[in-house]
N, C-alpha and C. Protein backbone atom coordinates (compact mmCIF):
# COMPACT_ATOMS: atom_id res chain seq x y z
N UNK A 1 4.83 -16.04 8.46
CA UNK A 1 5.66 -17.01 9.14
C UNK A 1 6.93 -17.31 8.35
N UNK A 2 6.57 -17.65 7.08
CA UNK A 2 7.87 -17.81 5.94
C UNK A 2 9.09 -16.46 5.80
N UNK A 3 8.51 -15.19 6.31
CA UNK A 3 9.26 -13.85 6.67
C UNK A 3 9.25 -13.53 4.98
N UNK A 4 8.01 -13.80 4.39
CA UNK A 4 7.81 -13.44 2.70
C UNK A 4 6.96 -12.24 2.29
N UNK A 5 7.15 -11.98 1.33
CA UNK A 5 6.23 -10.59 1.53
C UNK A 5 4.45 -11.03 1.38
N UNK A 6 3.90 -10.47 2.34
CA UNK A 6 2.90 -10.42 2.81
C UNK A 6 1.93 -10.12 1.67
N UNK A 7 2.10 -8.28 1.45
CA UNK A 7 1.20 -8.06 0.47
C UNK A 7 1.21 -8.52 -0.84
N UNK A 8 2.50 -9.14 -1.78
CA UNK A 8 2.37 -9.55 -2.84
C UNK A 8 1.70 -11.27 -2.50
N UNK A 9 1.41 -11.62 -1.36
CA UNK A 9 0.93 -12.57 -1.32
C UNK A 9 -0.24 -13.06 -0.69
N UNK A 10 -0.77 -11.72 -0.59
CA UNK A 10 -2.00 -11.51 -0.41
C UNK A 10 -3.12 -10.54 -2.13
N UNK A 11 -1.92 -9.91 -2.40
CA UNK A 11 -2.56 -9.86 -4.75
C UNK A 11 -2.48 -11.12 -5.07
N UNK A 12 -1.43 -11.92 -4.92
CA UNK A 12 -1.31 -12.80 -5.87
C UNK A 12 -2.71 -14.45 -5.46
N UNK A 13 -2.98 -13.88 -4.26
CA UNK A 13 -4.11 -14.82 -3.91
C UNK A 13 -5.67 -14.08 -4.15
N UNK A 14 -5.76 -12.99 -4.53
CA UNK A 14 -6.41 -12.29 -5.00
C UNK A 14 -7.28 -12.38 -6.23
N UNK A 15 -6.08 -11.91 -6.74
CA UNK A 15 -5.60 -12.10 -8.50
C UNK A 15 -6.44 -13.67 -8.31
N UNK A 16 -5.82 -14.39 -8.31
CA UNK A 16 -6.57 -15.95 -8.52
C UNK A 16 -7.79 -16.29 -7.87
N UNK A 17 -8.12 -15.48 -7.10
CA UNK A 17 -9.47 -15.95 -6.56
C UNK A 17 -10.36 -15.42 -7.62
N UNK A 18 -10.25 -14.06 -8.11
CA UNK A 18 -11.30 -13.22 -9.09
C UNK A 18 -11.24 -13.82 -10.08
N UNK A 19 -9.60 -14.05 -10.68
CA UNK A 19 -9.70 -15.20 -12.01
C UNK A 19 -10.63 -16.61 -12.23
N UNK A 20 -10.55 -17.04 -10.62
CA UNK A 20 -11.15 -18.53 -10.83
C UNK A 20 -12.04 -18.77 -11.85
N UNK A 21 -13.23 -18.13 -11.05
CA UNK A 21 -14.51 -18.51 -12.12
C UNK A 21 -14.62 -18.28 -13.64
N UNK A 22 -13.71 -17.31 -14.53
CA UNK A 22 -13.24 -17.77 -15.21
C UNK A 22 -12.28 -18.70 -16.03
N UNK A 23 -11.73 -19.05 -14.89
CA UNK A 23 -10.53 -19.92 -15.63
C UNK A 23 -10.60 -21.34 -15.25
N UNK A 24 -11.06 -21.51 -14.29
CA UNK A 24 -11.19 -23.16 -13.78
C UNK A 24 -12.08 -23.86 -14.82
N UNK A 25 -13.34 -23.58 -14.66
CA UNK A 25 -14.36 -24.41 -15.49
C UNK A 25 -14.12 -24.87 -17.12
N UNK A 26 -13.44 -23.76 -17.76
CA UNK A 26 -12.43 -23.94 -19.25
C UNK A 26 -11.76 -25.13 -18.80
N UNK A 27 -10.49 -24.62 -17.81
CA UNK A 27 -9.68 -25.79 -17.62
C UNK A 27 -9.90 -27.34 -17.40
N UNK A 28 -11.13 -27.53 -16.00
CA UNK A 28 -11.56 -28.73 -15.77
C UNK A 28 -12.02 -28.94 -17.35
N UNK A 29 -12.95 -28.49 -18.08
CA UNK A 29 -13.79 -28.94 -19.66
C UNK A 29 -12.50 -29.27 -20.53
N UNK A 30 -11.48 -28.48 -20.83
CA UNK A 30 -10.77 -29.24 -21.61
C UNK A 30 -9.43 -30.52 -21.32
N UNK A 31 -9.69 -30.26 -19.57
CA UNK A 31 -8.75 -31.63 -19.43
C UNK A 31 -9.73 -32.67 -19.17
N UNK A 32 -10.52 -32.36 -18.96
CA UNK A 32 -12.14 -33.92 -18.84
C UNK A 32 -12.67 -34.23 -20.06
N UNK A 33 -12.63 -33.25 -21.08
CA UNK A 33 -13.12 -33.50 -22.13
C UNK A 33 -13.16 -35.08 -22.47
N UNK A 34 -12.81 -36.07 -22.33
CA UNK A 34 -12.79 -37.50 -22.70
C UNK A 34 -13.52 -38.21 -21.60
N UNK A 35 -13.36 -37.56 -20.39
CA UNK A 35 -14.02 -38.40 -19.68
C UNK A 35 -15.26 -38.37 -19.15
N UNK A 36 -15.71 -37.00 -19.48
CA UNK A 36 -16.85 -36.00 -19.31
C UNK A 36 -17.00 -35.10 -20.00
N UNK A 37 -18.03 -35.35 -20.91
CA UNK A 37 -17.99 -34.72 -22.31
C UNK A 37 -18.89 -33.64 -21.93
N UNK A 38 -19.79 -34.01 -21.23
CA UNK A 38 -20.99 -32.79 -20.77
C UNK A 38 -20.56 -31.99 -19.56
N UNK A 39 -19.03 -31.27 -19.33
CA UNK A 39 -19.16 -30.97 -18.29
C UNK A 39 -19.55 -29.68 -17.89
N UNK A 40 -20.29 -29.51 -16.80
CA UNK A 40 -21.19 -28.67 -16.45
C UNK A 40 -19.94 -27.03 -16.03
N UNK A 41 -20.17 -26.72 -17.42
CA UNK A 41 -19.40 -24.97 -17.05
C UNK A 41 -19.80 -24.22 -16.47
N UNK A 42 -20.91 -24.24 -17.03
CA UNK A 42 -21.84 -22.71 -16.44
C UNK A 42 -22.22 -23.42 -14.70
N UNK A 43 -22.13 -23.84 -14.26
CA UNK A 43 -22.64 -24.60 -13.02
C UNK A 43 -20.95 -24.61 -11.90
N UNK A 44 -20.24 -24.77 -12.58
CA UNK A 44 -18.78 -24.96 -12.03
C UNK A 44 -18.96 -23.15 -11.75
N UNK A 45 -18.94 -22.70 -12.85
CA UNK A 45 -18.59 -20.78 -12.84
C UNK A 45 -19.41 -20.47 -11.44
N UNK A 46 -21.17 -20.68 -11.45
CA UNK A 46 -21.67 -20.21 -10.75
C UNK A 46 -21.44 -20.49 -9.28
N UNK A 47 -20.79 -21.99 -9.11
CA UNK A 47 -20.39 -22.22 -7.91
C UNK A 47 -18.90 -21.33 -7.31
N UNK A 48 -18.41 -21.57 -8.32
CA UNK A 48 -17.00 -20.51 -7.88
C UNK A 48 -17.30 -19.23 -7.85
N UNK A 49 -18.60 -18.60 -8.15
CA UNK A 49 -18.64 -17.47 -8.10
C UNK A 49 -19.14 -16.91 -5.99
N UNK A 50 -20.05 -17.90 -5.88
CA UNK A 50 -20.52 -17.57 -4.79
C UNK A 50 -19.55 -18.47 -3.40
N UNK A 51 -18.89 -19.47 -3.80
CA UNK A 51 -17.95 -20.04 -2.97
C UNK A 51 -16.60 -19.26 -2.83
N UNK A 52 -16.63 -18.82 -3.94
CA UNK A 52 -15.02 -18.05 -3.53
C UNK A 52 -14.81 -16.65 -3.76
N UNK A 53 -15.60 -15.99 -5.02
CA UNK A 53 -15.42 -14.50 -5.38
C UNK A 53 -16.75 -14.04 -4.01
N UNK A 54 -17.75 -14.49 -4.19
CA UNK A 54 -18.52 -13.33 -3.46
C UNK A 54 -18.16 -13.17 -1.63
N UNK A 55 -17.59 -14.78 -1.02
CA UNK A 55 -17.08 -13.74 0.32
C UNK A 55 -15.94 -13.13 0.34
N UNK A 56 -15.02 -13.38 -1.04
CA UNK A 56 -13.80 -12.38 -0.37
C UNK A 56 -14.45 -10.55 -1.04
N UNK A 57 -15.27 -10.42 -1.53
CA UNK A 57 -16.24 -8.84 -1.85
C UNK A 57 -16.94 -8.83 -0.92
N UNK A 58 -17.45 -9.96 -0.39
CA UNK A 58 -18.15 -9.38 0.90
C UNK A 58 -17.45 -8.97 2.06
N UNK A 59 -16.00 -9.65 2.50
CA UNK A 59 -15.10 -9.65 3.27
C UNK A 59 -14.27 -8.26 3.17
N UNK A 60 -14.66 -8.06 1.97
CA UNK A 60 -13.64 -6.39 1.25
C UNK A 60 -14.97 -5.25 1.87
N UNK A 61 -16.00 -5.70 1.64
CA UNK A 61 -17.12 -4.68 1.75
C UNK A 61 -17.29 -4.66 3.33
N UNK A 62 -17.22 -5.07 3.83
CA UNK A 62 -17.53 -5.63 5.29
C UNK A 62 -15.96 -4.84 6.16
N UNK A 63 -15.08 -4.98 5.60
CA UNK A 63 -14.05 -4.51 6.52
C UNK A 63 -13.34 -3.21 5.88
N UNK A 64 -13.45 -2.98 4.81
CA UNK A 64 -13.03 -1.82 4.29
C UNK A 64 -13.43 -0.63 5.26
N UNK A 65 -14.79 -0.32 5.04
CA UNK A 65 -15.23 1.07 5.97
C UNK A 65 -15.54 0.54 7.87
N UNK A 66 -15.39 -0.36 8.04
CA UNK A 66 -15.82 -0.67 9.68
C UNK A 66 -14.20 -1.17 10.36
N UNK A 67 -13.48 0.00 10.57
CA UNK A 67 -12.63 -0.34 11.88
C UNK A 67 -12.63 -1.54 12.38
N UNK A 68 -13.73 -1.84 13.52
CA UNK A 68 -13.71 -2.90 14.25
C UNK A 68 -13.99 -4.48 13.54
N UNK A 69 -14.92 -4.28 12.83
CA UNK A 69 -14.69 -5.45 11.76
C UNK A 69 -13.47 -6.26 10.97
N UNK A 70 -12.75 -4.70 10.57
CA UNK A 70 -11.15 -5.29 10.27
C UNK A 70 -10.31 -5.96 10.98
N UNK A 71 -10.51 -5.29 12.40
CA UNK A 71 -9.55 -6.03 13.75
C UNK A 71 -10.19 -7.06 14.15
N UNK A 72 -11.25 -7.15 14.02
CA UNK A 72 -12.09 -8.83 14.40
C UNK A 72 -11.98 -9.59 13.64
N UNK A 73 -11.60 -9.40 12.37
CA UNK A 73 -10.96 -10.89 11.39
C UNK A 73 -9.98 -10.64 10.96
N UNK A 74 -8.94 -9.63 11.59
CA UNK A 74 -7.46 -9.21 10.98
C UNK A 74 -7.11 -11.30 12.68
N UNK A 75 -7.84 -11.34 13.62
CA UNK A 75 -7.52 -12.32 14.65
C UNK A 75 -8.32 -13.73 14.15
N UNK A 76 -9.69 -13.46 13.84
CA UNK A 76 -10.81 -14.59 13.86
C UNK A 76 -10.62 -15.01 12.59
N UNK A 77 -9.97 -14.23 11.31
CA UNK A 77 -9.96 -14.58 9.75
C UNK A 77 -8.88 -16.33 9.85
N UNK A 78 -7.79 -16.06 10.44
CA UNK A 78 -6.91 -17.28 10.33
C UNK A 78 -7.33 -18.25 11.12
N UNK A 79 -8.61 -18.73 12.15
CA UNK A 79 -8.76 -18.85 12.67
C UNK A 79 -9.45 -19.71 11.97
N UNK A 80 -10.87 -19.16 11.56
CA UNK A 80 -11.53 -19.70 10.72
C UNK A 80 -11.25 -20.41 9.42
N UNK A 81 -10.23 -20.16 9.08
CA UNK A 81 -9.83 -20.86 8.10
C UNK A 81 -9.29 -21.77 7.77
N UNK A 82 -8.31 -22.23 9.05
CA UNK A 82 -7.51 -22.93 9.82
C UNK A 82 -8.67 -24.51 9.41
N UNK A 83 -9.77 -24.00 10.24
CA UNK A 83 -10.73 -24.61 10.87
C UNK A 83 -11.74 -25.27 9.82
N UNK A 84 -11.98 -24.42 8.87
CA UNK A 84 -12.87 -24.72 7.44
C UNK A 84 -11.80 -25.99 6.65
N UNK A 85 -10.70 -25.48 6.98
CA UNK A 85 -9.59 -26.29 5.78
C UNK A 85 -10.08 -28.16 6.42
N UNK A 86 -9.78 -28.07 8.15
CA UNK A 86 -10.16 -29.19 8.56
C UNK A 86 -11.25 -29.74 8.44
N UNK A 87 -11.95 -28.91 8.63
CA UNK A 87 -13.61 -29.34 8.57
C UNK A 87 -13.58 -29.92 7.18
N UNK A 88 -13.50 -29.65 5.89
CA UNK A 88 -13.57 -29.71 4.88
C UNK A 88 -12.82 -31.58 4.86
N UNK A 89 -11.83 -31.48 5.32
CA UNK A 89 -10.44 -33.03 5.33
C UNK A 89 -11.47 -33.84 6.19
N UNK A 90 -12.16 -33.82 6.89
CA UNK A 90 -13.13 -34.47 8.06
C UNK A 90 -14.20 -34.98 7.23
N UNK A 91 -14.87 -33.79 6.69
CA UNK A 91 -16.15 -34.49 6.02
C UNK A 91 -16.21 -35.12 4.81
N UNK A 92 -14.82 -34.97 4.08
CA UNK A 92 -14.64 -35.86 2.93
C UNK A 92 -14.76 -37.21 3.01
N UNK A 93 -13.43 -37.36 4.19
CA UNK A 93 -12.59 -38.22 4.07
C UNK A 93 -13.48 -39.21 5.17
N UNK A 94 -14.70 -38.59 5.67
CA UNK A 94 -15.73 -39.43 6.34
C UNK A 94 -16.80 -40.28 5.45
N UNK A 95 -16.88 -39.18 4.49
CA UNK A 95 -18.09 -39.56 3.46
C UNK A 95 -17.44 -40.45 2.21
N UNK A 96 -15.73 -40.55 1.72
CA UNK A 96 -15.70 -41.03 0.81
C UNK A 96 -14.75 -42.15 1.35
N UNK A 97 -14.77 -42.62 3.13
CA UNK A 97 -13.57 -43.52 3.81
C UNK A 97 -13.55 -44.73 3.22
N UNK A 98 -14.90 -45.12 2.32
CA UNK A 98 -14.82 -46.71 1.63
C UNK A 98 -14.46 -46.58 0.52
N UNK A 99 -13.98 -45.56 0.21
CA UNK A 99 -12.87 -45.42 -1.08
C UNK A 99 -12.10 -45.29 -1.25
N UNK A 100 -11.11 -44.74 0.28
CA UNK A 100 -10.06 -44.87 0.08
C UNK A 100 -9.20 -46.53 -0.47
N UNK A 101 -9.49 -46.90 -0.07
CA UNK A 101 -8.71 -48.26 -0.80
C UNK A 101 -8.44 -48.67 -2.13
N UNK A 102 -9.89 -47.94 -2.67
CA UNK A 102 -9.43 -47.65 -4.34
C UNK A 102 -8.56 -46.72 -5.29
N UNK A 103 -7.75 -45.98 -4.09
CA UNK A 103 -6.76 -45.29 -4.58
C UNK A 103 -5.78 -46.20 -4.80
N UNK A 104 -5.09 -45.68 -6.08
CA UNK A 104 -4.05 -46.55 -6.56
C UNK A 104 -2.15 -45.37 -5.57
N UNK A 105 -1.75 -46.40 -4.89
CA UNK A 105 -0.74 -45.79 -4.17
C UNK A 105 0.31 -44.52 -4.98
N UNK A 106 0.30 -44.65 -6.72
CA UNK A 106 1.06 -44.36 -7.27
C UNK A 106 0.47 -42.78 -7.38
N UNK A 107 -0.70 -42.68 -7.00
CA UNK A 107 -1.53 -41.26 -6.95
C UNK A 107 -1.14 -40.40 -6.14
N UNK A 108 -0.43 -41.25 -4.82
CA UNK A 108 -0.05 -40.47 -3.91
C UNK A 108 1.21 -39.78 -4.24
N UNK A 109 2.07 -40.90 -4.86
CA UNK A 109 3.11 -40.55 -5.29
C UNK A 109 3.38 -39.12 -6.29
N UNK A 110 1.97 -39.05 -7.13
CA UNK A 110 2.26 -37.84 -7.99
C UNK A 110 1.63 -36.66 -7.26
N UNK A 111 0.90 -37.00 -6.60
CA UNK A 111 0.38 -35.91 -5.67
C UNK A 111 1.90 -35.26 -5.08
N UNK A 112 2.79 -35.70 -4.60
CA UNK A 112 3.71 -34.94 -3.80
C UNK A 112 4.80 -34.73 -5.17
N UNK A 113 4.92 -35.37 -6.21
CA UNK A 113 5.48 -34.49 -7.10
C UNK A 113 4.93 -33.58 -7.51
N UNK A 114 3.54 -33.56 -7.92
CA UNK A 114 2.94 -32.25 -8.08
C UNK A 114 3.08 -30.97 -7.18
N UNK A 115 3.38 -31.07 -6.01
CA UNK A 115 3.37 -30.10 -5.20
C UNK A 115 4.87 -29.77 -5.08
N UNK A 116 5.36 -30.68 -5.03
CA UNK A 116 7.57 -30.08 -5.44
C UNK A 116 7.41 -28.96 -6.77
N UNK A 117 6.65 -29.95 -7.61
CA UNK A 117 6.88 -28.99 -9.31
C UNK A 117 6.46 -27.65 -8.71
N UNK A 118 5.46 -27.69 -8.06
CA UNK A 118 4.45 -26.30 -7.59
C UNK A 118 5.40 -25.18 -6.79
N UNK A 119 6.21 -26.26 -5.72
CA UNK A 119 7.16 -25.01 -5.07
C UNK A 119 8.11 -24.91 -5.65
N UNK A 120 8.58 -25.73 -6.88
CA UNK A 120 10.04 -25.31 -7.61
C UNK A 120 9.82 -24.15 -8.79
N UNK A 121 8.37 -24.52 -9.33
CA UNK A 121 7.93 -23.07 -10.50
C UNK A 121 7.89 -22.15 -9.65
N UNK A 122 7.32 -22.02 -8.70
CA UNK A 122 7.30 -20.81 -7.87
C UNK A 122 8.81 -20.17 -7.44
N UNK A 123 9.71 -21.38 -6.41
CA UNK A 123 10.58 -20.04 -6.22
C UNK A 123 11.58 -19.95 -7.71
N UNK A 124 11.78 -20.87 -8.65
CA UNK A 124 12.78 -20.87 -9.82
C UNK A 124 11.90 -19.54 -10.90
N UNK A 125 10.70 -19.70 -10.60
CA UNK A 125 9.75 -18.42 -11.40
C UNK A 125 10.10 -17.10 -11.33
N UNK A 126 10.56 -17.24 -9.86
CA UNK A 126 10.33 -15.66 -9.28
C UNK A 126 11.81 -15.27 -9.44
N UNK A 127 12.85 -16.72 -8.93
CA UNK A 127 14.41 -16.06 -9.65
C UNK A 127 14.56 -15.68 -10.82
N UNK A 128 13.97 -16.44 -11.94
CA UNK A 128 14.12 -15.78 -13.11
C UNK A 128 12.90 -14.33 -13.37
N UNK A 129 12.28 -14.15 -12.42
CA UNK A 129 11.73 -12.75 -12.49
C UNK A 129 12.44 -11.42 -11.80
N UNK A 130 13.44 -12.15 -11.19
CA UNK A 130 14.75 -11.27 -10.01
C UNK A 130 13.84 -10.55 -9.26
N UNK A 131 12.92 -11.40 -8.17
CA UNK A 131 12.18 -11.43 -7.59
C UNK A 131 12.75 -11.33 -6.53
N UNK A 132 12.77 -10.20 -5.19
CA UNK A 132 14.25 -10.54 -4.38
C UNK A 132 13.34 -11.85 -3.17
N UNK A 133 14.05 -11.70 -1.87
CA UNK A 133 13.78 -13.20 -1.25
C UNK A 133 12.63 -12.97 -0.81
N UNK A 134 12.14 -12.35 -0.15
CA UNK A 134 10.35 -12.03 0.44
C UNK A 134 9.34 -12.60 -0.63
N UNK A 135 9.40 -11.75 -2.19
CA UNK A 135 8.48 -12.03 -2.82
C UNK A 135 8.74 -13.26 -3.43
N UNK A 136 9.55 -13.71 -3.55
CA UNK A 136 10.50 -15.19 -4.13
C UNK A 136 9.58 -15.85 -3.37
N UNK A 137 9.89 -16.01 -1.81
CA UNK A 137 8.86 -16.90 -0.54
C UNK A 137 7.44 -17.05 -1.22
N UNK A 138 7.00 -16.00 -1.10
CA UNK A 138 5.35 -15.67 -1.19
C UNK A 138 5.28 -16.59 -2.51
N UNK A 139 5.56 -16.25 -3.56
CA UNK A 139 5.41 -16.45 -4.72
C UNK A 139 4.96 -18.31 -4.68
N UNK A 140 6.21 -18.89 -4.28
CA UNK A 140 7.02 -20.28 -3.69
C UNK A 140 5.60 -20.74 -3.46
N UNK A 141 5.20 -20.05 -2.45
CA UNK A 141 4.12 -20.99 -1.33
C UNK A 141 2.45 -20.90 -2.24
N UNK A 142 2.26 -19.20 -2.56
CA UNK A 142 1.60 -19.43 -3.72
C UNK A 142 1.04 -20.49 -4.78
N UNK A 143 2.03 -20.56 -5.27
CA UNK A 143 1.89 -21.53 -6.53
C UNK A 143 1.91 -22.86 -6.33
N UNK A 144 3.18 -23.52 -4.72
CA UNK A 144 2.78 -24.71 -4.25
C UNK A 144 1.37 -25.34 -3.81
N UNK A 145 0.90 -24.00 -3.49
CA UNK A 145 -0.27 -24.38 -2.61
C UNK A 145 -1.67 -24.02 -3.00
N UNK A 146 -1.67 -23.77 -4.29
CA UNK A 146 -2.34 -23.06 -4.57
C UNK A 146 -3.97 -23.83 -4.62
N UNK A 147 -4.91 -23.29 -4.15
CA UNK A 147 -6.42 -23.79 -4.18
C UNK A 147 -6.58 -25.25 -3.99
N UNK A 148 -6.02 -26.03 -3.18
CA UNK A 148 -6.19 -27.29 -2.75
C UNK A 148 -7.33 -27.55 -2.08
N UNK A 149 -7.76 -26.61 -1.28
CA UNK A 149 -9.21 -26.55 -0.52
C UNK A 149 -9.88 -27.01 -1.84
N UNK A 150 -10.14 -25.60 -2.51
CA UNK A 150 -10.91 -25.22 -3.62
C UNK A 150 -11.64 -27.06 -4.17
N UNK A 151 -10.18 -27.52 -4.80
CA UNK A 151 -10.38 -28.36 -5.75
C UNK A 151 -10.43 -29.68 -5.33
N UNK A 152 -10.71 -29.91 -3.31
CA UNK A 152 -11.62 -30.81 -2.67
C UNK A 152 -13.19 -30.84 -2.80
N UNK A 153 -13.26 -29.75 -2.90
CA UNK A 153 -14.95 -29.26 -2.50
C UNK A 153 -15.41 -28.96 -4.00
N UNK A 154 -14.58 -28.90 -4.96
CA UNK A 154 -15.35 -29.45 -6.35
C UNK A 154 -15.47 -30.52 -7.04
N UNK A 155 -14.67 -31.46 -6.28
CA UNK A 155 -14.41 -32.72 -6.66
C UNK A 155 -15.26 -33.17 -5.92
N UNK A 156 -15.53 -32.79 -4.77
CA UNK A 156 -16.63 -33.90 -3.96
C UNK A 156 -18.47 -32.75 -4.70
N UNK A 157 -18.47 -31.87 -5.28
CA UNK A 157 -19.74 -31.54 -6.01
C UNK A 157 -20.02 -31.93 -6.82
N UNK A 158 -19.37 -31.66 -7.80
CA UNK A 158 -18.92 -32.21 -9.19
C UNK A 158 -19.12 -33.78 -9.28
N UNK A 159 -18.10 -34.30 -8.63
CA UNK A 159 -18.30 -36.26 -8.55
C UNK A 159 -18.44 -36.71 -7.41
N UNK A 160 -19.93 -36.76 -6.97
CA UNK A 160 -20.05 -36.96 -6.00
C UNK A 160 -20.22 -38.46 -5.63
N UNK A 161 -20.53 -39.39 -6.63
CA UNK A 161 -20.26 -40.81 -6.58
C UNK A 161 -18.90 -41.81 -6.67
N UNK A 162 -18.25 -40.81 -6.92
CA UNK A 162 -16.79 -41.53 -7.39
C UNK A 162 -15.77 -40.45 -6.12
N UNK A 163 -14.49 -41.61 -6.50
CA UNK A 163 -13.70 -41.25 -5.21
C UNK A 163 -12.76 -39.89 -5.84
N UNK A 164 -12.86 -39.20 -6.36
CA UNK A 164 -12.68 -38.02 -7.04
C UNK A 164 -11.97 -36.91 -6.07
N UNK A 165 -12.71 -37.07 -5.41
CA UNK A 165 -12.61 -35.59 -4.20
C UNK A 165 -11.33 -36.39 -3.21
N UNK A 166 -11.34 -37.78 -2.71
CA UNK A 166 -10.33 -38.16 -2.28
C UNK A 166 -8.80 -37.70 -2.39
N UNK A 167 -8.23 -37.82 -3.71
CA UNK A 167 -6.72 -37.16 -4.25
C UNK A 167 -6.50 -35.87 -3.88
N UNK A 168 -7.90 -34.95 -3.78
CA UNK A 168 -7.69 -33.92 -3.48
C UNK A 168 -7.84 -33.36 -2.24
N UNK A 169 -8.31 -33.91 -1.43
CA UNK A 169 -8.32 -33.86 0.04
C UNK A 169 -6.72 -34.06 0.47
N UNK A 170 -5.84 -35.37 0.31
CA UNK A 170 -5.09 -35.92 0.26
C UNK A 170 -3.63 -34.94 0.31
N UNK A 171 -3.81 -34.30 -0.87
CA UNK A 171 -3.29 -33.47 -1.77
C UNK A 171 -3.16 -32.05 -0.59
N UNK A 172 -4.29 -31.84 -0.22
CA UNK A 172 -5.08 -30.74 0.54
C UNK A 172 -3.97 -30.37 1.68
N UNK A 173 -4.24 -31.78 2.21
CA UNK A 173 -3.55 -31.94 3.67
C UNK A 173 -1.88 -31.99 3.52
N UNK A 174 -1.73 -32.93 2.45
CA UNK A 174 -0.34 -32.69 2.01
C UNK A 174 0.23 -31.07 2.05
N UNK A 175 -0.44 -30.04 1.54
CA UNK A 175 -0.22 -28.71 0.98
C UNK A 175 0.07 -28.18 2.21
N UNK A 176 -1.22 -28.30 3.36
CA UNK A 176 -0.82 -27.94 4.59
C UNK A 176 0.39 -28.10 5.29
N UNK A 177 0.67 -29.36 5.12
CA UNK A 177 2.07 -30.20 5.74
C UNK A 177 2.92 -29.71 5.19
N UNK A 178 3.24 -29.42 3.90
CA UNK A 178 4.78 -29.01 3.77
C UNK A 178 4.56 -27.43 3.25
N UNK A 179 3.85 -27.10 3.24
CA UNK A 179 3.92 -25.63 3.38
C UNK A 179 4.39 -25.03 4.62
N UNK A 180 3.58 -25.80 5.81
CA UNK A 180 4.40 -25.06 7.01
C UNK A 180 6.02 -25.55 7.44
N UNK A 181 5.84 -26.64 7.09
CA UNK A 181 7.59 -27.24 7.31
C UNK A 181 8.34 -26.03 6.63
N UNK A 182 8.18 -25.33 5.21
CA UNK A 182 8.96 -24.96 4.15
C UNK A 182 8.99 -23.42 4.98
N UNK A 183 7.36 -22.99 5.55
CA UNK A 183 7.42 -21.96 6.23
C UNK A 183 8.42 -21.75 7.04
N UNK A 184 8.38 -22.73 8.23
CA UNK A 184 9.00 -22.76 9.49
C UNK A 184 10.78 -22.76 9.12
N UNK A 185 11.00 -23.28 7.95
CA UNK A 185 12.64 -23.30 7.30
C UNK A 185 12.76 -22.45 7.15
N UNK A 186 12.37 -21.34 6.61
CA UNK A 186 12.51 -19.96 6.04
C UNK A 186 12.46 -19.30 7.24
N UNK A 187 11.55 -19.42 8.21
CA UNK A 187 11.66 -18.67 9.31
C UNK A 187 12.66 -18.57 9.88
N UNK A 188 13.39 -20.00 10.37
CA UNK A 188 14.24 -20.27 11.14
C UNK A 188 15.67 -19.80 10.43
N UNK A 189 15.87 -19.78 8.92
CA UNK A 189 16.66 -19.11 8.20
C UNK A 189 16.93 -17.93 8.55
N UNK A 190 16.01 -16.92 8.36
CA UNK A 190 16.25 -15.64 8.53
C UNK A 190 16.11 -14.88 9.80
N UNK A 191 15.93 -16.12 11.13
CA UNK A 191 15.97 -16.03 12.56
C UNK A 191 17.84 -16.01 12.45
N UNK A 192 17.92 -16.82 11.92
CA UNK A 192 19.50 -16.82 12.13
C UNK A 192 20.67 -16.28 11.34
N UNK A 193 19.89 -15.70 10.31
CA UNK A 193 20.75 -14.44 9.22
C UNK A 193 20.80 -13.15 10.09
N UNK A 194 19.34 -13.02 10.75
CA UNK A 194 19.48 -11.82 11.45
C UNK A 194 20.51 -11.25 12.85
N UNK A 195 20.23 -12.81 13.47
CA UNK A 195 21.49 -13.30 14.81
C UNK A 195 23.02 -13.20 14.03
N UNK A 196 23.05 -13.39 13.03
CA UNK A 196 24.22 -13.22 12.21
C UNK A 196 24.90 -11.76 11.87
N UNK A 197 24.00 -11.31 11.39
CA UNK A 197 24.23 -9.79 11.25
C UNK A 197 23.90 -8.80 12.23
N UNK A 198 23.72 -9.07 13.04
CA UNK A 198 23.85 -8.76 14.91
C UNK A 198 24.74 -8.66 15.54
């Protein structure tokens, strides 16, 4: 939709899905370290292993050699996902709704700076990589958006008594929202570069 390159942004979501389970559970342990001294690594790994690495290998194994399988979630894949992302914003934000109030407003506030920083490393990343505009896009939306699902649904495992998973739901939906706005700009950009050079 962003008119970005596709396949580098389909590695580069790749690349990070296989990385996760190594790299998240380090990360959460040494930025919790104070607040959660015992935090459960090996338990974080094993969940990211079967939540996120094993269906996109099963999804690779499954459509690689079967034709019709490929064309049935090359339509039903965005579909479903669309749909999981909501489902996911629904059952949080049902199960943790008497907490919202204990968010402090200023959370929200860094939540949407966090996600500017996210699309400004991305496309300022990829200029200083002389990244031309396709993979620049991809890159952009990438890094803005990167695993917001993810880091709802470990926040509501992980802390399941505390309003934890909230920011990131929040966050979630935010990602959705201005990812497609940023999409639909880019689209409409190069709808009208092309009418231009026409």
């Amino acid at each position: 939709m962003a008119r970005g390159n596709a396949s580098y942004s389909v590695g580069l979501t790749t690349s990070a899905t296989l990385l996760s389970p190594l790299i998240v559970p380090w990360a959460l342990k040494i930025s919790l370290q104070q607040e959660v001294p015992n935090f459960p690594v090996e338990q974080t790994f094993v969940q990211l292993c079967y939540m996120v690495v094993g269906p996109v290998i099963l999804g690779h194994c499954l459509s690689h050699p079967f034709e019709q399988v490929r064309r049935f979630m090359k339509v039903a894949g965005p579909i479903v996902a669309n749909l999981a992302i909501i489902w996911v914003i629904v059952v949080i934000v049902g199960q943790k709704r008497a907490m919202l109030t204990d968010i402090p407003p200023a959370i929200f506030a860094v939540l949407v700076i966090m996600n500017a920083c996210g699309y400004a490393c991305g496309f300022f990343g990829g200029k200083a990589m002389r990244l031309d505009r396709p993979m620049r896009r991809a890159l952009t939306l990438e890094v803005g958006m990167q695993n917001a699902g993810l880091g709802a649904v470990l926040a509501s495992d992980l802390f399941p008594d505390t309003p934890a998973a909230v920011p990131t739901v929040v966050y979630m939906f935010g990602c959705m929202l201005t990812g497609t706005v940023l999409a639909r700009i880019w689209a409409e950009l190069s709808h009208r570069e092309s009418e231009i050079e026409e």
